[in-house]
Protein backbone atom coordinates (compact mmCIF):
# COMPACT_ATOMS: atom_id res chain seq x y z
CA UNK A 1 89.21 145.14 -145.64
CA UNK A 2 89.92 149.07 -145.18
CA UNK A 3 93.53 148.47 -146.36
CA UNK A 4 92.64 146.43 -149.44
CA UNK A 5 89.98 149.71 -150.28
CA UNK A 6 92.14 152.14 -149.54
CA UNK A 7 95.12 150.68 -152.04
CA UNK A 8 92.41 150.36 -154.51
CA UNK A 9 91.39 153.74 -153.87
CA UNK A 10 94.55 155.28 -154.27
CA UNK A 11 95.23 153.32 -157.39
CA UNK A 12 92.02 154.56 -158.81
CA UNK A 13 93.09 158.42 -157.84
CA UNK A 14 96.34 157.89 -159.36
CA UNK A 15 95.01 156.73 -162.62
CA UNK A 16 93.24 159.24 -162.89
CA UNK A 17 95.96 162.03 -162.65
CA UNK A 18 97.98 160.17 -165.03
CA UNK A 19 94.99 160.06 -167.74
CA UNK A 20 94.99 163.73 -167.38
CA UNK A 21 98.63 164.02 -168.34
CA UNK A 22 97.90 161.46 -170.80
CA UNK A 23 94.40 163.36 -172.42
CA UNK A 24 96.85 167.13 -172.12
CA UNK A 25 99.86 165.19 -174.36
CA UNK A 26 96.78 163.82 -176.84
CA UNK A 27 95.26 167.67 -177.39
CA UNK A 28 99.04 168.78 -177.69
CA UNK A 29 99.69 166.33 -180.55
CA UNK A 30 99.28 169.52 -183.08
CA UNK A 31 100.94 172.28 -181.09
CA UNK A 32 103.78 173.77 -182.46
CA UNK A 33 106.97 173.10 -180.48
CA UNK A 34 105.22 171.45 -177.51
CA UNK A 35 107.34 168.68 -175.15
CA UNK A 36 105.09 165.76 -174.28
CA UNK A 37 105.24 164.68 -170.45
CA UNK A 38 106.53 161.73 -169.20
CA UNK A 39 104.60 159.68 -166.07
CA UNK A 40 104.70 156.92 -163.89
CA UNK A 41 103.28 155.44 -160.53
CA UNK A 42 105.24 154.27 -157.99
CA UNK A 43 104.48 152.69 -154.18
CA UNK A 44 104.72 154.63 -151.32
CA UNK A 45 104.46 153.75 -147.85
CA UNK A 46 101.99 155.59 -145.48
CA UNK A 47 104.14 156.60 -143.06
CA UNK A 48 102.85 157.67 -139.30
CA UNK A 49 102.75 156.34 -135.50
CA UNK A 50 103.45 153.08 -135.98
CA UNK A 51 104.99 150.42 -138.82
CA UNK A 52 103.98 151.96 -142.13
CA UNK A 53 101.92 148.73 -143.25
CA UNK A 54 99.94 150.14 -145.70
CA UNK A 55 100.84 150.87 -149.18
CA UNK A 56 99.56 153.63 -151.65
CA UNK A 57 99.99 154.68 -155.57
CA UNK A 58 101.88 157.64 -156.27
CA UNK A 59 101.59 159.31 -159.74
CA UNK A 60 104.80 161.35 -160.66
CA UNK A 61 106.24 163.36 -163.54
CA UNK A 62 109.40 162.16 -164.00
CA UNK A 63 110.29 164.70 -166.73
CA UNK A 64 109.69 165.80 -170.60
CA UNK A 65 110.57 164.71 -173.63
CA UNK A 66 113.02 166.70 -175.34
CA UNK A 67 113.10 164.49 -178.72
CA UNK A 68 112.53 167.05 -181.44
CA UNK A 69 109.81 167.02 -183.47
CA UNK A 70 109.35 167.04 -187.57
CA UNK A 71 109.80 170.41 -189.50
CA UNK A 72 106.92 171.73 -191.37
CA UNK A 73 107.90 174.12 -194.10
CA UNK A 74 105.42 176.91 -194.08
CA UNK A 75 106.66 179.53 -196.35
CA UNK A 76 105.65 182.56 -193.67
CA UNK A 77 108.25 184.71 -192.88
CA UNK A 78 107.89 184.66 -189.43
CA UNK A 79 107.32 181.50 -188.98
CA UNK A 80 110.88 179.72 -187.29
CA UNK A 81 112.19 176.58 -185.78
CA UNK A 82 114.86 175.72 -183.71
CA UNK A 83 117.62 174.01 -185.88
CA UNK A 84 118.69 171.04 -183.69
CA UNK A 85 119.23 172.14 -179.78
CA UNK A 86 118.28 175.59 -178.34
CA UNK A 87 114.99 177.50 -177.00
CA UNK A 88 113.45 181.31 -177.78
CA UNK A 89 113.36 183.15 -174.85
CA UNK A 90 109.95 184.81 -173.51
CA UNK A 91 108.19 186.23 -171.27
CA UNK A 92 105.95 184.52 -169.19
CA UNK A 93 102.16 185.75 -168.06
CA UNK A 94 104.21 186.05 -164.93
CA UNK A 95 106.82 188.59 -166.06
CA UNK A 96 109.40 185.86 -165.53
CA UNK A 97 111.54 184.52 -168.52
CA UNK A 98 110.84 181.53 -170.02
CA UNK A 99 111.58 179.10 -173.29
CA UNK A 100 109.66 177.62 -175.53
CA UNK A 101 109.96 175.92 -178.86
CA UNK A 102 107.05 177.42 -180.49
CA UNK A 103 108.21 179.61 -183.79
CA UNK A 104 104.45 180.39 -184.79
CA UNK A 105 105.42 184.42 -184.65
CA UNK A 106 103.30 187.35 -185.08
CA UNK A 107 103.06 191.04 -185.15
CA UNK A 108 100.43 192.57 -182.48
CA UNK A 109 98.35 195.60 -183.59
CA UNK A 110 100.10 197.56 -180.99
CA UNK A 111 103.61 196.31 -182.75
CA UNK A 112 104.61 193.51 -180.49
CA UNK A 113 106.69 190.40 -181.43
CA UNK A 114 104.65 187.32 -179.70
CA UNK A 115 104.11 183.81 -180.52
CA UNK A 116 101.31 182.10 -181.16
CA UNK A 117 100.07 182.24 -177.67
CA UNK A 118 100.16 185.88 -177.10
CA UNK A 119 104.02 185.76 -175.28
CA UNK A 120 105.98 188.56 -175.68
CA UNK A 121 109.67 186.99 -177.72
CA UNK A 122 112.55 188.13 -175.77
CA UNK A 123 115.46 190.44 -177.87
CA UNK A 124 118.53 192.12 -176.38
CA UNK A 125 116.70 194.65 -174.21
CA UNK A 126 113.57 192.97 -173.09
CA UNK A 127 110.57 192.15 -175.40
CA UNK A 128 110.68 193.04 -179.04
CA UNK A 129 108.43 195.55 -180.92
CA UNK A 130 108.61 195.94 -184.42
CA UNK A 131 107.28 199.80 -185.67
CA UNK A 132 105.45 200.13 -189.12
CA UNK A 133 107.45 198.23 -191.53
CA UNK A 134 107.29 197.28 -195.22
CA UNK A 135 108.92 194.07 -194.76
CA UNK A 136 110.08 191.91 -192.16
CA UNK A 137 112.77 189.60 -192.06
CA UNK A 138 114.17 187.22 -189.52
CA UNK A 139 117.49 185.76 -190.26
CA UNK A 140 119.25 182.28 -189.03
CA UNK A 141 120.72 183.68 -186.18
CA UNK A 142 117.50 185.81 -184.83
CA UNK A 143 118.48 188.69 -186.42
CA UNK A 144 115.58 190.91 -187.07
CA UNK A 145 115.39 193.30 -190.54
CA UNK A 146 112.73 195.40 -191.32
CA UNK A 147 112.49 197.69 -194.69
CA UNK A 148 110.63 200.96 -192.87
CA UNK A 149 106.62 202.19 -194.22
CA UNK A 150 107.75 205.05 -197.15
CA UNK A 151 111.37 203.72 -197.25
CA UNK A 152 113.35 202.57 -200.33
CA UNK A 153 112.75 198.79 -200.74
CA UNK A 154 116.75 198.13 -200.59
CA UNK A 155 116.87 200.11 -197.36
CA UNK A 156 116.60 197.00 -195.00
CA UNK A 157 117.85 197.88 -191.30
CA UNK A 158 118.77 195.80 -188.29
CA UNK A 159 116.09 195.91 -185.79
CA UNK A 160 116.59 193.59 -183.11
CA UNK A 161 117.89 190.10 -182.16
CA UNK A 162 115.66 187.49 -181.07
CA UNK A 163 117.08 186.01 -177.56
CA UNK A 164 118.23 182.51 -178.41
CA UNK A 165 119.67 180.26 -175.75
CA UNK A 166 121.14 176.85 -175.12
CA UNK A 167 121.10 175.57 -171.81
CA UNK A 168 122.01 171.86 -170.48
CA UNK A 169 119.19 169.54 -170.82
CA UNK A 170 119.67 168.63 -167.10
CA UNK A 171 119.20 172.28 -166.01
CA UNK A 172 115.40 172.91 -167.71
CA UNK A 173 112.33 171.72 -166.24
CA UNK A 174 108.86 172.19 -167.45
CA UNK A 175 106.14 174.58 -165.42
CA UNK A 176 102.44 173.91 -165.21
CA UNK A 177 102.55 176.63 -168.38
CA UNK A 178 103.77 174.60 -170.47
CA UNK A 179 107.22 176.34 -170.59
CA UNK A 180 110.59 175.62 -169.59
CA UNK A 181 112.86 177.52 -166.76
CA UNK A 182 115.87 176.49 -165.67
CA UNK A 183 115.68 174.82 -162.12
CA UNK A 184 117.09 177.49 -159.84
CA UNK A 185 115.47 180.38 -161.61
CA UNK A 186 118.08 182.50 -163.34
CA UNK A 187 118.10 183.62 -166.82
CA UNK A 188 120.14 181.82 -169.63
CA UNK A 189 123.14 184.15 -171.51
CA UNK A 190 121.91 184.40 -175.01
CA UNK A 191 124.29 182.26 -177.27
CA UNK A 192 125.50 182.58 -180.92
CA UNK A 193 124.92 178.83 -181.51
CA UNK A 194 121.60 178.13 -181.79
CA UNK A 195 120.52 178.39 -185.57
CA UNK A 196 116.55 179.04 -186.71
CA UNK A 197 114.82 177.86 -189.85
CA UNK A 198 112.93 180.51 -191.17
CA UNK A 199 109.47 179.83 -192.80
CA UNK A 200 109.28 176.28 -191.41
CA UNK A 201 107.77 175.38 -187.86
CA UNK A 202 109.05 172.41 -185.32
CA UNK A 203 105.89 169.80 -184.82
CA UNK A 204 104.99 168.67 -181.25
CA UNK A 205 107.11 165.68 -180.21
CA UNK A 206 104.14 163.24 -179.18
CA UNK A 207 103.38 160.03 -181.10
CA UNK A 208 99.65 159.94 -181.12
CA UNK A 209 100.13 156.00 -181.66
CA UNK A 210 102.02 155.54 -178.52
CA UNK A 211 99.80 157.94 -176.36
CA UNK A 212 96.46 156.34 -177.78
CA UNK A 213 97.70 152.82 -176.19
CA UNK A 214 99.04 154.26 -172.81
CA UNK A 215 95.44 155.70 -172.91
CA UNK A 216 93.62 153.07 -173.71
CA UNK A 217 95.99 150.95 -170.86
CA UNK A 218 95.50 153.61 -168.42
CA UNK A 219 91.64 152.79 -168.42
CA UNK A 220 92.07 149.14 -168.07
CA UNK A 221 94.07 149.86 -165.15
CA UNK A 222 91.25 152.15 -163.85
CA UNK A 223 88.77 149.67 -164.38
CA UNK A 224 91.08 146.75 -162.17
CA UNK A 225 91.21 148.95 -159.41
CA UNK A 226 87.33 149.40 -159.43
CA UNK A 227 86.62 146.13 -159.40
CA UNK A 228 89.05 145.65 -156.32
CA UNK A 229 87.05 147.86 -154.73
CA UNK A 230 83.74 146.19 -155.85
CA UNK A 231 85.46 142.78 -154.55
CA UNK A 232 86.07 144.19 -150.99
CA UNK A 233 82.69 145.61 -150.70
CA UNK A 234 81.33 141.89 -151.64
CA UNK A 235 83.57 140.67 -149.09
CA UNK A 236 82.20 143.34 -146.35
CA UNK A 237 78.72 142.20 -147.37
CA UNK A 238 79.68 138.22 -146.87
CA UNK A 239 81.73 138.70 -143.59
CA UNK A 240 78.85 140.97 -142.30
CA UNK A 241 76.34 138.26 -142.77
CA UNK A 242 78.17 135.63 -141.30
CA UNK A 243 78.45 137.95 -138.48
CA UNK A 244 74.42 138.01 -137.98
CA UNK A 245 74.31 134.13 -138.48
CA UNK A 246 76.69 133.71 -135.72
């Protein structure tokens, strides 16, 4: 009876960690840039003294969807996406560096370059700050222009670069953040290939259709697995009784 309970159990357990990837991809479906995860449960034995007899569930990310999303023309000048493969480098609450796909830029009141969730965008010497401009620009290649407060309006100077980089697919994985590093640590070389489109933004890559029926599979899952568990109890209570008859 335990072991019956205590693959139920695990199955329940499982279930549940892989609804909460499911329900974080779901509130994700509007965020610029974001990578839905991937998951899947697997059986592992419960190894120990002994022949590993028993058998538990195992929930595991096996990686992230890179797919790109749809382009959404905004018309906002600092608004960018990533034209085909590549990643803007920032910096992480951490003070590592990290890449994202999130083009939803803005100026701080203190003159920093960040995206829309506050992290500093990465240029050729560390994080970018832009001083009192007229007019900013950002051009295909990252290139940042700025026309100067009390300067002519033709008198448009090269500010900055934004870090762009193109690493193998195979190299990146995703951190609890939300971001992607590459696997051993070290920081990409920034790379002339990668192109932006400016005044447009990259869409998250999840298909609310297709995560709405993994949900709503992932809770008839769930519910099997309690009523395993509600079977073996039943069965505890019968053999239990015949036990007092005897």
């Amino acid at each position: 009876m335990d072991r019956s309970l205590y693959v139920a159990m695990s199955g329940a357990k499982q279930i549940l960690l892989a609804q909460a990837s499911n329900a974080n991809n779901l509130a994700n479906a509007n965020t610029p840039g974001f990578r839905a995860d991937f998951e899947q449960i697997r059986s592992m034995p419960v190894f120990g003294n002994g022949y590993p007899s028993r058998v538990y569930a195992m929930t595991e990310r096996p990686g992230v969807d890179l797919s790109t999303g749809s382009l959404q023309t905004t018309g906002r000048d600092l608004d960018v996406a990533i034209n085909g493969d590549g990643w803007l480098a920032v910096q992480a609450k951490d003070g590592s560096e990290a890449y994202t796909r999130a083009g939803d830029l803005h100026i701080t009141p203190a003159g920093q370059l960040v995206t829309g969730s506050g992290l500093p965008v990465l240029g050729n010497a560390g994080p970018i700050a832009i001083p009192p401009a007229q007019k900013v620009e950002i051009g295909s290649d990252g290139t940042i222009s700025i026309i100067p407060q009390g300067a002519n309006a033709t008198a448009l100077a090269i500010l900055d670069r934004i870090k762009l980089v193109k690493p193998e697919k195979s190299q990146l994985e995703k951190g609890e953040d939300g971001l992607m590093r590459i696997k051993d640590g070290t920081p990409v070389e920034a790379t002339n290939e990668v192109q932006l489109v400016t005044g447009s933004l990259e869409g998250s890559n999840v298909s609310t259709v297709e995560e709405m029926v993994q949900m709503i599979e992932l809770a008839r899952e769930f519910e099997y697995q309690i009523k395993m568990m509600k079977t073996v109890e039943d069965d505890g209570n019968a053999s239990a009784e015949l036990m007092r008859i005897g």
